[in-house]
Structures are given as C-alpha cells and as structure tokens.
Protein backbone atom coordinates (compact mmCIF):
# COMPACT_ATOMS: atom_id res chain seq x y z
CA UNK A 1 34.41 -89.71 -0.10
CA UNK A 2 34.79 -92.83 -2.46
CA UNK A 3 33.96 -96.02 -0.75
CA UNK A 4 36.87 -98.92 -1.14
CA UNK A 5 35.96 -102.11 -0.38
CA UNK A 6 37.04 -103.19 2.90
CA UNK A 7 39.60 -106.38 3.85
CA UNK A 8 38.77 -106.07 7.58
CA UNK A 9 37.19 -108.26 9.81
CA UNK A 10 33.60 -107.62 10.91
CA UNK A 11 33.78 -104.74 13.37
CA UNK A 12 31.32 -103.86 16.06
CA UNK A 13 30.80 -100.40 16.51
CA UNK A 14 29.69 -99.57 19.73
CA UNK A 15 28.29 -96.17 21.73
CA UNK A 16 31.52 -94.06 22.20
CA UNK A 17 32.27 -92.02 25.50
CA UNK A 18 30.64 -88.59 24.10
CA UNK A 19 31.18 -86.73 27.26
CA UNK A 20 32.70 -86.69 30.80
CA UNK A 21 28.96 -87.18 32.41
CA UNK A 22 27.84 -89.48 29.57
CA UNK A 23 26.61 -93.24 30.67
CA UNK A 24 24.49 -93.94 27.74
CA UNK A 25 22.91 -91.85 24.53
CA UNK A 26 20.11 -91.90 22.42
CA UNK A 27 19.61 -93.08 18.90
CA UNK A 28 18.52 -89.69 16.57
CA UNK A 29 18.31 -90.64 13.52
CA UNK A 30 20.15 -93.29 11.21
CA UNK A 31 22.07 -92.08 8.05
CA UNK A 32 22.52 -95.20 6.52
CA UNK A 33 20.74 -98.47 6.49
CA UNK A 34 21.59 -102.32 6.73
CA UNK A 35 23.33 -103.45 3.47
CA UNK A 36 24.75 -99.50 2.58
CA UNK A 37 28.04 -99.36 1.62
CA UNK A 38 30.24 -96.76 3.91
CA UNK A 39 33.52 -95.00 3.58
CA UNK A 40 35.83 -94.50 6.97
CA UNK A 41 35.02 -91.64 8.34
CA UNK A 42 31.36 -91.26 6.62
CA UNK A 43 28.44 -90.26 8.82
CA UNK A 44 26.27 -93.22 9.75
CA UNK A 45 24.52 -92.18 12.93
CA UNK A 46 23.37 -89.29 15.06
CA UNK A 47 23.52 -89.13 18.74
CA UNK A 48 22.21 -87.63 21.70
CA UNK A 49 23.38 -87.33 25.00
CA UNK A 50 23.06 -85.17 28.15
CA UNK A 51 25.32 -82.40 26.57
CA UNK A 52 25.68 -82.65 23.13
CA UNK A 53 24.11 -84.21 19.88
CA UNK A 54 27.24 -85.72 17.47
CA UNK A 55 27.17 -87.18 13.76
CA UNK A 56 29.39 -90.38 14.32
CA UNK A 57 31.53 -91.60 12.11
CA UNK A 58 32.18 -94.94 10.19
CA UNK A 59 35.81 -96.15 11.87
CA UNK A 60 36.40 -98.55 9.06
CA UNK A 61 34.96 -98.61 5.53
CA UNK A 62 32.73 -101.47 4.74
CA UNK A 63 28.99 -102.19 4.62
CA UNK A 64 26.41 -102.41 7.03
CA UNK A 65 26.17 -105.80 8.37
CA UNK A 66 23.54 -105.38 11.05
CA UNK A 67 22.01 -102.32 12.97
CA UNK A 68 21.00 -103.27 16.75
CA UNK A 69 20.32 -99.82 18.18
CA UNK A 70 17.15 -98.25 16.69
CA UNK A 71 15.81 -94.91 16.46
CA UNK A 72 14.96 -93.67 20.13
CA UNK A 73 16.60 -96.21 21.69
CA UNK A 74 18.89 -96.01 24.82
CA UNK A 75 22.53 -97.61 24.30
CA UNK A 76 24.81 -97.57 27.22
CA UNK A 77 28.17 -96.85 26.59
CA UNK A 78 30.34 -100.13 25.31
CA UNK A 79 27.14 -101.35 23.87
CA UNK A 80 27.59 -102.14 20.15
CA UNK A 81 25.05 -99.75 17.50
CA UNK A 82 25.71 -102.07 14.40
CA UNK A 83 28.04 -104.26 12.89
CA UNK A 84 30.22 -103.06 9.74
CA UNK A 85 31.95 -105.94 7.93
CA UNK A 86 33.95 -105.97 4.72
CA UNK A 87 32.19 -106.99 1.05
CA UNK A 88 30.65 -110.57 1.18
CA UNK A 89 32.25 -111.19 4.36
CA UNK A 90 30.12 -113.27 6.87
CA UNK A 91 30.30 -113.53 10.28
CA UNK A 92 32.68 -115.54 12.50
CA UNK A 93 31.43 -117.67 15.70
CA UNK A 94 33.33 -115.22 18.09
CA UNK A 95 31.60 -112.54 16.47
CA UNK A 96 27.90 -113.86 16.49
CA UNK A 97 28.17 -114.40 20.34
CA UNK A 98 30.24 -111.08 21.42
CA UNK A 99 27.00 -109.56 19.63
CA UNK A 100 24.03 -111.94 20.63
CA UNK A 101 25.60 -111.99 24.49
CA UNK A 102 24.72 -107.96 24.47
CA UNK A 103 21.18 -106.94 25.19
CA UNK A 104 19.52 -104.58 22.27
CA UNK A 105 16.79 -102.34 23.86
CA UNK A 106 13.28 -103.65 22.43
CA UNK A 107 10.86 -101.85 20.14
CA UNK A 108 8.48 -100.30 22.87
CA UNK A 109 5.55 -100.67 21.35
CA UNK A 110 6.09 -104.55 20.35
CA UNK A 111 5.20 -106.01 23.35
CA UNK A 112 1.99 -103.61 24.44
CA UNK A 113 0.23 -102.70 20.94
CA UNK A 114 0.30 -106.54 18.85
CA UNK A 115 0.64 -108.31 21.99
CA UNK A 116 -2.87 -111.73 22.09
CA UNK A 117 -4.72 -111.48 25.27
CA UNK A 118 -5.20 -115.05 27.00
CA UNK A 119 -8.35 -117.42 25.72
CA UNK A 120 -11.21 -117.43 28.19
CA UNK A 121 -14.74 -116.02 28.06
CA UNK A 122 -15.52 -112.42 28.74
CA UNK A 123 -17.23 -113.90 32.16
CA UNK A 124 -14.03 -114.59 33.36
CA UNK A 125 -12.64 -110.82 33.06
CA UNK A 126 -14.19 -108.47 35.70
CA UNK A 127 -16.26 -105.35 34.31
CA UNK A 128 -13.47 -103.24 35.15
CA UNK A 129 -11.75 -104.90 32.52
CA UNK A 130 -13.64 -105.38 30.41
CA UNK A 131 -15.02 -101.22 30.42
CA UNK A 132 -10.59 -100.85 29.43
CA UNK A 133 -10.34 -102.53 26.30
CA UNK A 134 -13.69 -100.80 25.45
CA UNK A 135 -11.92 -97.96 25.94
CA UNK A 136 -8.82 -98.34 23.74
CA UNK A 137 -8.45 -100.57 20.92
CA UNK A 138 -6.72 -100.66 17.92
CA UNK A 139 -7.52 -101.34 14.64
CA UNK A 140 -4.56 -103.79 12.89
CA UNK A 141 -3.81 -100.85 10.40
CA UNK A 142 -3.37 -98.34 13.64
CA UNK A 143 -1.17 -100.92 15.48
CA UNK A 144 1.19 -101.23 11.99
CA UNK A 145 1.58 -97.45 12.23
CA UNK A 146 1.97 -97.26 15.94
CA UNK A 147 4.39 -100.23 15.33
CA UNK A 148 6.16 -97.98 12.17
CA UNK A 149 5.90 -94.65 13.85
CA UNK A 150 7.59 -95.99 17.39
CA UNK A 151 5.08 -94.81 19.58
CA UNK A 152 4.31 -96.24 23.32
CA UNK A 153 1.00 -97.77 24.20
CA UNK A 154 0.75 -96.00 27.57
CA UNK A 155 0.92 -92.64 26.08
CA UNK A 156 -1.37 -93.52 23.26
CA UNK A 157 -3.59 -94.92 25.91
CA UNK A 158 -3.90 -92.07 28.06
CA UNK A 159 -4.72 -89.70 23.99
CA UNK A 160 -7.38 -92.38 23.01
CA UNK A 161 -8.69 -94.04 26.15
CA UNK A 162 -11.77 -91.82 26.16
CA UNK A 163 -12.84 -92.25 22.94
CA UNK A 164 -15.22 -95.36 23.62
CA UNK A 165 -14.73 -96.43 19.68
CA UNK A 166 -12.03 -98.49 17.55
CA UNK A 167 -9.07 -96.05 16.82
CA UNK A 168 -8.01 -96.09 12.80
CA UNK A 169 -5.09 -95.71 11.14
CA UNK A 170 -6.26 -92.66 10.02
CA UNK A 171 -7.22 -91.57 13.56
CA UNK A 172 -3.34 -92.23 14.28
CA UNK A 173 -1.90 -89.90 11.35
CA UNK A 174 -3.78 -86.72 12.08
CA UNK A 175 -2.94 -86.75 16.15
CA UNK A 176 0.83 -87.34 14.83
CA UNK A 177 0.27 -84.05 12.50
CA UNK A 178 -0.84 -82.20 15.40
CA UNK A 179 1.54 -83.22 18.02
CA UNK A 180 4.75 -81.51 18.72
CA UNK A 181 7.50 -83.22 17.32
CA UNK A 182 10.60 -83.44 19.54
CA UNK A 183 14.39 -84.90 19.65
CA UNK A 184 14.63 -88.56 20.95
CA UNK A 185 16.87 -87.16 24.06
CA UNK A 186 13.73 -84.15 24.61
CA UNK A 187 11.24 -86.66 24.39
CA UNK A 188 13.19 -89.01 27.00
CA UNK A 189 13.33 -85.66 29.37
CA UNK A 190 9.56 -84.78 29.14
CA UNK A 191 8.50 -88.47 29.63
CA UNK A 192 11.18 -88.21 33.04
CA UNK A 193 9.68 -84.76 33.64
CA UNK A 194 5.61 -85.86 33.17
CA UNK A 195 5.78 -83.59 30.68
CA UNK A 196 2.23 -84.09 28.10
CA UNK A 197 2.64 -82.95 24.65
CA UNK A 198 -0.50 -80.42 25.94
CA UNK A 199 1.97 -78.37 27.29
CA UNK A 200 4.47 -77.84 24.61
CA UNK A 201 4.66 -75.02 22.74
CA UNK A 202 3.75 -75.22 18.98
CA UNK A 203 6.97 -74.72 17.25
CA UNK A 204 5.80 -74.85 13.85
CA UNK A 205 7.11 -78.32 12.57
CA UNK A 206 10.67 -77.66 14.37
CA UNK A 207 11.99 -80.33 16.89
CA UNK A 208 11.56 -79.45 20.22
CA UNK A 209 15.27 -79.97 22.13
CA UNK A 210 16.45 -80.84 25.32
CA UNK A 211 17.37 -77.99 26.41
CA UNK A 212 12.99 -76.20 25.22
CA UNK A 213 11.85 -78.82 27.65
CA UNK A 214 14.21 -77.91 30.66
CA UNK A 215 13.56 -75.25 30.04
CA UNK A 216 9.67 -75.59 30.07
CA UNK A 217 9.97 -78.02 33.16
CA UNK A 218 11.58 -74.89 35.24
CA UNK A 219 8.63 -73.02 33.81
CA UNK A 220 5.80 -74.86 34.82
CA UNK A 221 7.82 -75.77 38.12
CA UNK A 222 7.90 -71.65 38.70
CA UNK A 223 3.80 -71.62 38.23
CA UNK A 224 2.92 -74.02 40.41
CA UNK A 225 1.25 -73.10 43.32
CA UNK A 226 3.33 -73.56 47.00
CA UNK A 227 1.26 -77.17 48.10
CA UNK A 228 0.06 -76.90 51.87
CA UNK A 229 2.88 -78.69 54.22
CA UNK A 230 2.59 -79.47 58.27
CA UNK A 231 4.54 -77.80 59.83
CA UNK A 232 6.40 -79.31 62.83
CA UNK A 233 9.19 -77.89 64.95
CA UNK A 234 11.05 -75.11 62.96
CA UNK A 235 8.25 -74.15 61.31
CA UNK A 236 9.38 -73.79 57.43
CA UNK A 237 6.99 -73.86 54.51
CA UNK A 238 8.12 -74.73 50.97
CA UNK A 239 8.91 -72.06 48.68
CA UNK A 240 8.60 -74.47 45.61
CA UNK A 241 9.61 -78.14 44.82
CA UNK A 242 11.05 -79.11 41.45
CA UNK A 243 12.23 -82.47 39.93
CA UNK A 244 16.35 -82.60 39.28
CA UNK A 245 17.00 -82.15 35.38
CA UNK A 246 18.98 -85.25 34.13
CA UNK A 247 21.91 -83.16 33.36
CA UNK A 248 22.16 -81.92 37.12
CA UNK A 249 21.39 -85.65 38.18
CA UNK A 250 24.33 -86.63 36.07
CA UNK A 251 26.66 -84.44 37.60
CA UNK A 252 25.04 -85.14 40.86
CA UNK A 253 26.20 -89.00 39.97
CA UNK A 254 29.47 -88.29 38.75
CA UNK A 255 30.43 -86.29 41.74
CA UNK A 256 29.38 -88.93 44.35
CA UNK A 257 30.98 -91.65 42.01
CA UNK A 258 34.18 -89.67 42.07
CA UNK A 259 34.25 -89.05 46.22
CA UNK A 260 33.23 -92.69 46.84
CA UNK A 261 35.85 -94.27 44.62
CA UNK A 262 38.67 -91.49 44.49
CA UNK A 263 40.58 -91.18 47.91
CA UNK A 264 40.66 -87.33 47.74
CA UNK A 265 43.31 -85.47 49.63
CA UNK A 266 43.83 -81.54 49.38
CA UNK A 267 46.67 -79.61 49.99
CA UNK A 268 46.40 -75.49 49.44
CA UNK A 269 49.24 -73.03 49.30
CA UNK A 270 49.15 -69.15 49.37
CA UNK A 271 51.22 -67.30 46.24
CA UNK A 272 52.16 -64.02 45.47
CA UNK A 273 51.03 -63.14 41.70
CA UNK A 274 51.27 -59.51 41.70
CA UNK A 275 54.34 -59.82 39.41
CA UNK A 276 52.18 -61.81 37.37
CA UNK A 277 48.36 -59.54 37.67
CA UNK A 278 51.13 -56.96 36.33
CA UNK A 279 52.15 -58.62 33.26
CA UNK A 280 48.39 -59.90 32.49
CA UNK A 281 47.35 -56.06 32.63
CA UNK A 282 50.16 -55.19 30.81
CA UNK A 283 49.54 -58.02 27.44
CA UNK A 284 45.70 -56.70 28.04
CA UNK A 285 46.84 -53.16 27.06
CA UNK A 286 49.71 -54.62 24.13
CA UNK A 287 46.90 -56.52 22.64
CA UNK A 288 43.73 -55.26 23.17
CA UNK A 289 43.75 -53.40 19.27
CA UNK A 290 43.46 -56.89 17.92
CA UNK A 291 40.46 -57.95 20.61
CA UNK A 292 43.01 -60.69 22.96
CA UNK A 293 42.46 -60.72 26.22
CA UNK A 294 44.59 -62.95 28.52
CA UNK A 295 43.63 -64.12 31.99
CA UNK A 296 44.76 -65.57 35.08
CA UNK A 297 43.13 -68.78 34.16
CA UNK A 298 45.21 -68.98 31.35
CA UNK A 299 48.46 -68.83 32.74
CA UNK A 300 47.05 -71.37 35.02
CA UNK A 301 46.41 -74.02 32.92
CA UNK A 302 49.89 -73.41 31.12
CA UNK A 303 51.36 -73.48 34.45
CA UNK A 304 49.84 -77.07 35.08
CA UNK A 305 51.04 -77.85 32.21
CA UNK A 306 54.56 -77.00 32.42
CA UNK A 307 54.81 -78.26 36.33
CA UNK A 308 53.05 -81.55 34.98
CA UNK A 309 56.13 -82.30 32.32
CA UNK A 310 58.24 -82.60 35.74
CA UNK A 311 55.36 -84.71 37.81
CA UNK A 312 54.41 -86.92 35.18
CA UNK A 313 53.32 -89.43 37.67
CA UNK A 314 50.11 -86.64 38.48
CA UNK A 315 49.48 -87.14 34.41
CA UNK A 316 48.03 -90.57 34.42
CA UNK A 317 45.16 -92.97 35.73
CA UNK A 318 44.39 -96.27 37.08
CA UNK A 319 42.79 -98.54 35.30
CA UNK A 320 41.67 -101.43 37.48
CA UNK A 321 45.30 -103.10 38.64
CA UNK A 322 47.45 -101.05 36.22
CA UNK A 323 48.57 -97.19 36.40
CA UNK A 324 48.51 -95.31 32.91
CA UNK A 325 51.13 -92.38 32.49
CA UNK A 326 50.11 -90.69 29.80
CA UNK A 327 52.37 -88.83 26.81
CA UNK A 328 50.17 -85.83 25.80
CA UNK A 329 49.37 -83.39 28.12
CA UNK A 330 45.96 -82.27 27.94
CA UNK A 331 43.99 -80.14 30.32
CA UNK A 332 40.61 -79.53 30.94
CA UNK A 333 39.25 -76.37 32.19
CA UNK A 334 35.97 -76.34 33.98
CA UNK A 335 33.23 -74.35 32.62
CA UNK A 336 29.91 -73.21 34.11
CA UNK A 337 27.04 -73.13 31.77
CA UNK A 338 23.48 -73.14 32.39
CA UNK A 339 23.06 -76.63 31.62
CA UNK A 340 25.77 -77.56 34.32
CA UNK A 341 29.20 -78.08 34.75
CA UNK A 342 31.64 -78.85 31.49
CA UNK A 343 34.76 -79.52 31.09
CA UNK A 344 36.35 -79.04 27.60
CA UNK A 345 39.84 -79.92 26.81
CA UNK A 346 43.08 -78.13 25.68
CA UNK A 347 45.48 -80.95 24.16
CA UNK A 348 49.09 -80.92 24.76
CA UNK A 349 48.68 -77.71 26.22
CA UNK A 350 52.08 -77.61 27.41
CA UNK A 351 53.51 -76.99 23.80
CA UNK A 352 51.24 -74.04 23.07
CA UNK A 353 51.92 -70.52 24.21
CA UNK A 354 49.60 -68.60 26.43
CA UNK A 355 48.55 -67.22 23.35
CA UNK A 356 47.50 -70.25 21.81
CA UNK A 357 45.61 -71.62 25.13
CA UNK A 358 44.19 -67.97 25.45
CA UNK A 359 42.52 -68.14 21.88
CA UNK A 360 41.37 -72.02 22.36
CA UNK A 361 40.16 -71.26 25.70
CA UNK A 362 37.98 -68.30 24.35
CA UNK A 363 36.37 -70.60 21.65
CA UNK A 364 36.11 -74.03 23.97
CA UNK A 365 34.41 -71.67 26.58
CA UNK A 366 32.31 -70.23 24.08
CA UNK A 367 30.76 -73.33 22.35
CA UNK A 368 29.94 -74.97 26.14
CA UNK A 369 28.07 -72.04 27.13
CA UNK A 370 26.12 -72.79 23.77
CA UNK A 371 26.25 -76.33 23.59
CA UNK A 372 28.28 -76.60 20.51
CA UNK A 373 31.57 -78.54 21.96
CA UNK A 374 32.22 -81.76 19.69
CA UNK A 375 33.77 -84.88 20.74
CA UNK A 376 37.17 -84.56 20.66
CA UNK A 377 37.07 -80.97 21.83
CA UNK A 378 35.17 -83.43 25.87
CA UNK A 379 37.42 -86.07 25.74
CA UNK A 380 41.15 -86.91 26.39
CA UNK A 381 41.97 -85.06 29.69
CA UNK A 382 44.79 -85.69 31.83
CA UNK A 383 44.35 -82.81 34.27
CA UNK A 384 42.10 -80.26 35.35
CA UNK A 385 42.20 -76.57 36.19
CA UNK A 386 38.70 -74.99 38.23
CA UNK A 387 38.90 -71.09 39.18
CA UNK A 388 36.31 -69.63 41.14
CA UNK A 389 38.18 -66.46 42.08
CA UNK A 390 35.49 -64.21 40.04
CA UNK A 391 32.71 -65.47 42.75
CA UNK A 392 35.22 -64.46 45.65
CA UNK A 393 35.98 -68.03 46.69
CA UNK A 394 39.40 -67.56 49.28
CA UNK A 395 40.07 -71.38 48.95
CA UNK A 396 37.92 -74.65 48.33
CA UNK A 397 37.57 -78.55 48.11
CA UNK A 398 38.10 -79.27 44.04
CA UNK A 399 36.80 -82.71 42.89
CA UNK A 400 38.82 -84.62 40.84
CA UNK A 401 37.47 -85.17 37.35
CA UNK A 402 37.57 -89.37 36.59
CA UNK A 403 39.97 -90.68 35.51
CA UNK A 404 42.37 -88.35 35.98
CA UNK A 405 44.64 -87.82 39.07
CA UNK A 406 44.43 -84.58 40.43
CA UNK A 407 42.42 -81.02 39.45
CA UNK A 408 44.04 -77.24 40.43
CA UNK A 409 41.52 -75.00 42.48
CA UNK A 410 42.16 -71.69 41.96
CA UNK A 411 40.68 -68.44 44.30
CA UNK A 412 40.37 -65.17 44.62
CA UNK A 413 42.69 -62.63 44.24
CA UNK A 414 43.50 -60.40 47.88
CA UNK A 415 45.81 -57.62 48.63
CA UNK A 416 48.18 -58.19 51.97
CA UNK A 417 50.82 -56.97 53.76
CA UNK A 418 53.65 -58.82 53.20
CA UNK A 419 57.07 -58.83 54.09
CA UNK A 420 59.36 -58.60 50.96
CA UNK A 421 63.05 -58.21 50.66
CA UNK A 422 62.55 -57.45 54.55
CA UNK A 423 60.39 -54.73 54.26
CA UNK A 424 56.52 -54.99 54.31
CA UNK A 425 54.61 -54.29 50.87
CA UNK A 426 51.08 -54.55 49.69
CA UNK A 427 51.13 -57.72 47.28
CA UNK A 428 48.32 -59.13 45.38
CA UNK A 429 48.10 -63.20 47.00
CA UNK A 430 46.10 -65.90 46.08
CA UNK A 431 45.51 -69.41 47.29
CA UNK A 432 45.61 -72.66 45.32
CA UNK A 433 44.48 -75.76 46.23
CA UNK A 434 45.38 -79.25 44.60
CA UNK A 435 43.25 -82.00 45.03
CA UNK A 436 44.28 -85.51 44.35
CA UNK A 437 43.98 -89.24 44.40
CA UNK A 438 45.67 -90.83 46.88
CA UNK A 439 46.10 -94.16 45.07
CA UNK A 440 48.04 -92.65 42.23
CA UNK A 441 49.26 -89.29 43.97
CA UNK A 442 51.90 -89.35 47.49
CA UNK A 443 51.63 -86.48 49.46
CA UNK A 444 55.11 -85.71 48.80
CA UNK A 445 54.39 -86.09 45.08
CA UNK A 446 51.57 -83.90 45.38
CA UNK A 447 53.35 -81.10 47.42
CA UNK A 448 56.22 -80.77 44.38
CA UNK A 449 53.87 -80.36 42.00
CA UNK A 450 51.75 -78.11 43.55
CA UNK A 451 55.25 -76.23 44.42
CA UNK A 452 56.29 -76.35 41.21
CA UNK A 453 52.95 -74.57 39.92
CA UNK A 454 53.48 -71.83 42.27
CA UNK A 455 56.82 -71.54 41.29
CA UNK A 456 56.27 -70.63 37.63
CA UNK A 457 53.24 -68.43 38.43
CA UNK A 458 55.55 -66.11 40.86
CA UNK A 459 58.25 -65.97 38.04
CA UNK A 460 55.22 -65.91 35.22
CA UNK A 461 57.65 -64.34 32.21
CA UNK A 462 58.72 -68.10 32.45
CA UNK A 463 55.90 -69.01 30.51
CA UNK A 464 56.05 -66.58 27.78
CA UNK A 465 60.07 -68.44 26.98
C-alpha cells in the first residue's frame, strides 16, 4: 500500500477493545519503529490478549511519532501504544500532556539490573547480605544484554544465584539459546502460574503459546500429589487443588461485574416449536447434498433479530447518563470452547436469511473453538442468544453480556400433552427465558419482546419470507 503523506493532526493510538473479556493486552512484537513512515490500514503492531493474538492496524497514515508501549508490556485498554503524526508535524501542548498524563509500563529490568547500591562500608551490610550479591552479580556487558534482551532480575536471580562467580555477557547468550522461547501473553501466564522454564517442553525454537502453558499448568496440576488436610466435621479430603487460568478468572470477573452493576430481571415463557423442529428436519433433508445443516439456534438468533426491529429500545446501552439505541442489529451467539466462554458476533443479522446466519454461524463457531476469531468478527453486539438445550437444561438464569440490554436463554426440547384446537396432542415445547437490564428494559417492554420471539418461532416459515 503506497504511503501518502498525512495532513492530520498527531493521533494517539491507543489499546483497542479486542474482546468482550479483554481489560488490557500485551505488546508481541512491533512492525514498525519510531520515525517509519505508515500507510492507513498498514500493520504496525501485534497483540495479545486472553483470547486472541491480532495484527493492528495504522488508523491514519503518517509516521511514527513516538512508541510508549514496548515489547512485553501490559497496556490497559484506552491506554495510548504510540503516537502517529503527519510529515514534519510537531506536537501541540494538548497533545504532549493527554500523552505525558498516561502512565507507560517501565522496562522491568531498569530499575533491578543497573540500579547503584547506597555508599557505606561493607561493615555496615550484615553477612547475609553481603553472601547475596556474592551470589549474583553482573558484569556491565551482561546487564546491557539483560537490559536489550528484556529479561527480569528475579528470574535471572533465581538461574544464576548459585553460581558464586561474576555472570558474563556470554554467560547470558547461551542460557537464552537454551531456554524455551515463549509468546509475551504465555510468558505472563507461566510467571502467574509459577511456571519455571524447567518444565517446558523443548519445542524446537517454536514459541510456546498461551494456550501450551494452560495447558501444561492443568498437567502438572493433575500430577501433583493430594497434600494431607485436617479434617474437621464433614470429613472431606481434597481431590486436587489448581490455580484459576486467567481466561476463567476473566470470565469469572466479567460475570460478577455484570450481576453487580446490571439489575437483572428474568422472565421465561413455554413455546410450542414442533411446527418449527418439522421444518428444520425437513431443510436438513433439502440440503444436506450440499453439506448445510440448519439448527434451532439459528432460527433463534434470526428470531431475535426480527422481534428486536419492533423492540428497538432492547437494542441499545447505557452509557453513564445517556441511553444508546443502536441502528445495526447485531447478535452474538455464545460459544463454549475449551478456553471458556465466547461470544462472536453476527452483524445486522436481521437482513440475512437463515441461510446466511446458518453458514456464518458454522464458521464464527468454528474459529472460537480454535481460537482464530478476529476483531471485528468479537466486537459490536447488540444482543445475545445462549442455548443450552443439547446439555438438557429445562430453563435457566442467562447473564447479560455488557453493554448490551438483554440475552435469550434457550432450553431443551420436551414432548407434552397439549391441548390443541381442543383436542390433546403430543407437541414438541420448549422454554425461553429473557434476561434483562432493568435500567434500560420495563417489564412490560421485556414481556413484548420476549412475546414477539415466541411468536415468530411458532409461525417459523415467517422467517424464511
């Protein structure tokens, strides 16, 4: 892409929103440097966070004016990653202090490796000091590569400590060709885990992910033998103990944040879809040849859809004193994976055809299960749909996903006798159950919509109009 020289202002780009648990990410790698010229929409940056690792993009073309967020670092969401200003332009007044009023994580090794100890004779230190920085020194070429390479005093402490000589530069270099090398985000994990590089596997100059060192953490967590426990009334002894991963912690946060802030309210109403099981059985036979399979699910989410374009008042969020309606429809369907719960998004879902949201659903379920969603594929959700009728759930307590207003819980599928036309019939029923936010949401409000959703999934050829 040919660069063009900018006429913008300077512009702070700043650590997007990359998914629905995401707080902060971590700096992977830099593609371009202070003083490159870049093109709108060029690569600049990679990111990790709990759930996925994204190439962001340039938003404006320019140069780079200043990078505050390096390699490894932690930026919290909001928090600017560099500054991108046009050709020659300097910076304004407003713009120096929006940037220097914004803390910028520190090198972690500058203040342990190059910082002076305090003047005073080696009487005044006890022998217990004194024995310590026997132990671990280094040499001023070491602490330039330790400074270079990034890497924290306390873990090159607890390498060297027992080495009772002057560690080289040299010394440095061949225990960084022999340790594993891992993402920023997996090296984060196994420092939260107490995970030494000892115990990773050797993976043959790959990275080692995020997801290798959960995965090693349940390991070792499996192997470890059941610690003795007193036992007191009820007598119970531990099967095993194991420390949350930081994607179930997320969720964990985001679910409490959601409950605590979110007056939740739940109303659940019993439907008959055995007109509709019928016609999902019957598309499964029409299109089967060509590998489409349609599911209730599906006709769910289109359902939400089309009952939303008459509640548009459950399509919006509050943001502090103000309400937000939103245009697009978009709605998220809740996935399981084995790295926890995701939520991917179908936009403007209401204008597609079951076909359509049948197709995207297959490949936005797909790419959660193996981490592969992208940005815009987590973001932009006005509504959610959650079924949990495969596990033989007969009704349940959705949370609402933040911001939105409300989320549609839907459950199993039973056969009853019901009375029809004034005769009794078996009839395939189902119970739905609409959770929503009380600030945004009446009960009344919430009761039409959820009527309306029943009503087009009772009369489900609707939805194929």
């Amino acid at each position: 892409m040919p660069w063009k020289e900018a006429t913008h202002i300077a512009t702070n780009f700043n650590m997007p929103k990359l998914s629905l648990t995401m707080t902060e990410g971590t700096i992977g790698m830099w593609l371009k440097m202070e003083g490159d010229l870049v093109a709108q929409g060029e690569s600049i940056v990679e990111v990790e966070t709990d759930k996925v690792t994204m190439i962001l993009e340039s938003p404006v073309a320019g140069r780079i004016h200043k990078i505050f967020a390096k390699t490894g670092s932690v930026v919290k969401v909001g928090e600017p990653l560099c500054i991108i200003s046009g050709e020659g332009e300097s910076l304004s007044d407003e713009q120096e202090a929006r940037v220097t009023s914004t803390p910028v994580e520190a090198d972690p090794i500058s203040t342990e490796c190059i910082k002076t100890e305090p003047r005073g004779s080696d009487e005044q230190k006890s022998d217990e000091q004194k024995e310590e920085r026997k132990k671990f020194i280094l040499s001023p070429s070491a602490r330039r590569l330790a400074k270079e390479k990034k890497l924290d005093h306390s873990e090159l402490e607890k390498i060297f400590r027992d080495s009772n000589r002057r560690i080289t530069a040299e010394d440095l270099s061949e225990w960084l060709e022999r340790r594993p090398k891992m993402t920023p985000l997996a090296a984060k994990i196994a420092e939260e885990l107490g995970i030494s590089s000892d115990s990773l596997p050797n993976t043959k100059g790959q990275r080692i992910t995020a997801r290798q060192i959960e995965l090693l953490s349940q390991e070792l967590a499996s192997t470890q033998i059941d610690r003795p426990v007193s036992v007191s009334t009820g007598y119970k002894t531990e099967a095993g103990r194991q420390r949350l991963t930081v994607i179930r912690r997320m969720i964990g946060e985001r679910m409490l944040r959601s409950k605590s802030t979110a007056p939740h309210v739940t109303l659940s109403r019993e439907i008959d879809v055995e007109d509709l099981i019928q016609l999902i059985e019957k598309m499964n036979g029409d299109w089967a040849i060509k590998g489409i399979k349609f599911s209730l699910t599906h006709f769910c989410v289109l359902a939400s859809a089309r009952a939303l374009e008459l509640n548009l008042n459950a399509n919006s969020s509050l943001e502090g004193e103000e309400l937000v309606t939103w245009k697009e429809i978009n709605i998220g369907l809740a996935v399981a994976t084995d790295r926890g719960l995701m939520v991917p998004v179908i936009k403007q879902a209401n204008l597609l055809t079951v076909m359509e949201i049948s197709k995207e659903s297959a490949e936005l379920t797909q790419k959660a299960r193996n981490a592969k969603l992208t940005l815009d594929q987590l973001q932009g959700g006005t509504f959610t749909v959650s079924n949990l009728g495969m596990y033989g759930v007969d009704s349940f307590t959705p949370v609402i996903n933040p911001p939105e207003a409300a989320i549609l819980g839907v459950s199993r599928i039973v056969q009853k006798p019901v009375v029809l036309d004034g005769q009794v019939a078996i009839r395939r029923m189902m119970y739905l159950s609409l959770s929503f936010d009380h600030r945004i949401i009446d009960g009344a409000e919430a009761a039409k919509l959820l009527a309306d959703i029943a009503m087009v999934l009772e009369r489900p050829y609707s939805l194929l109009q």
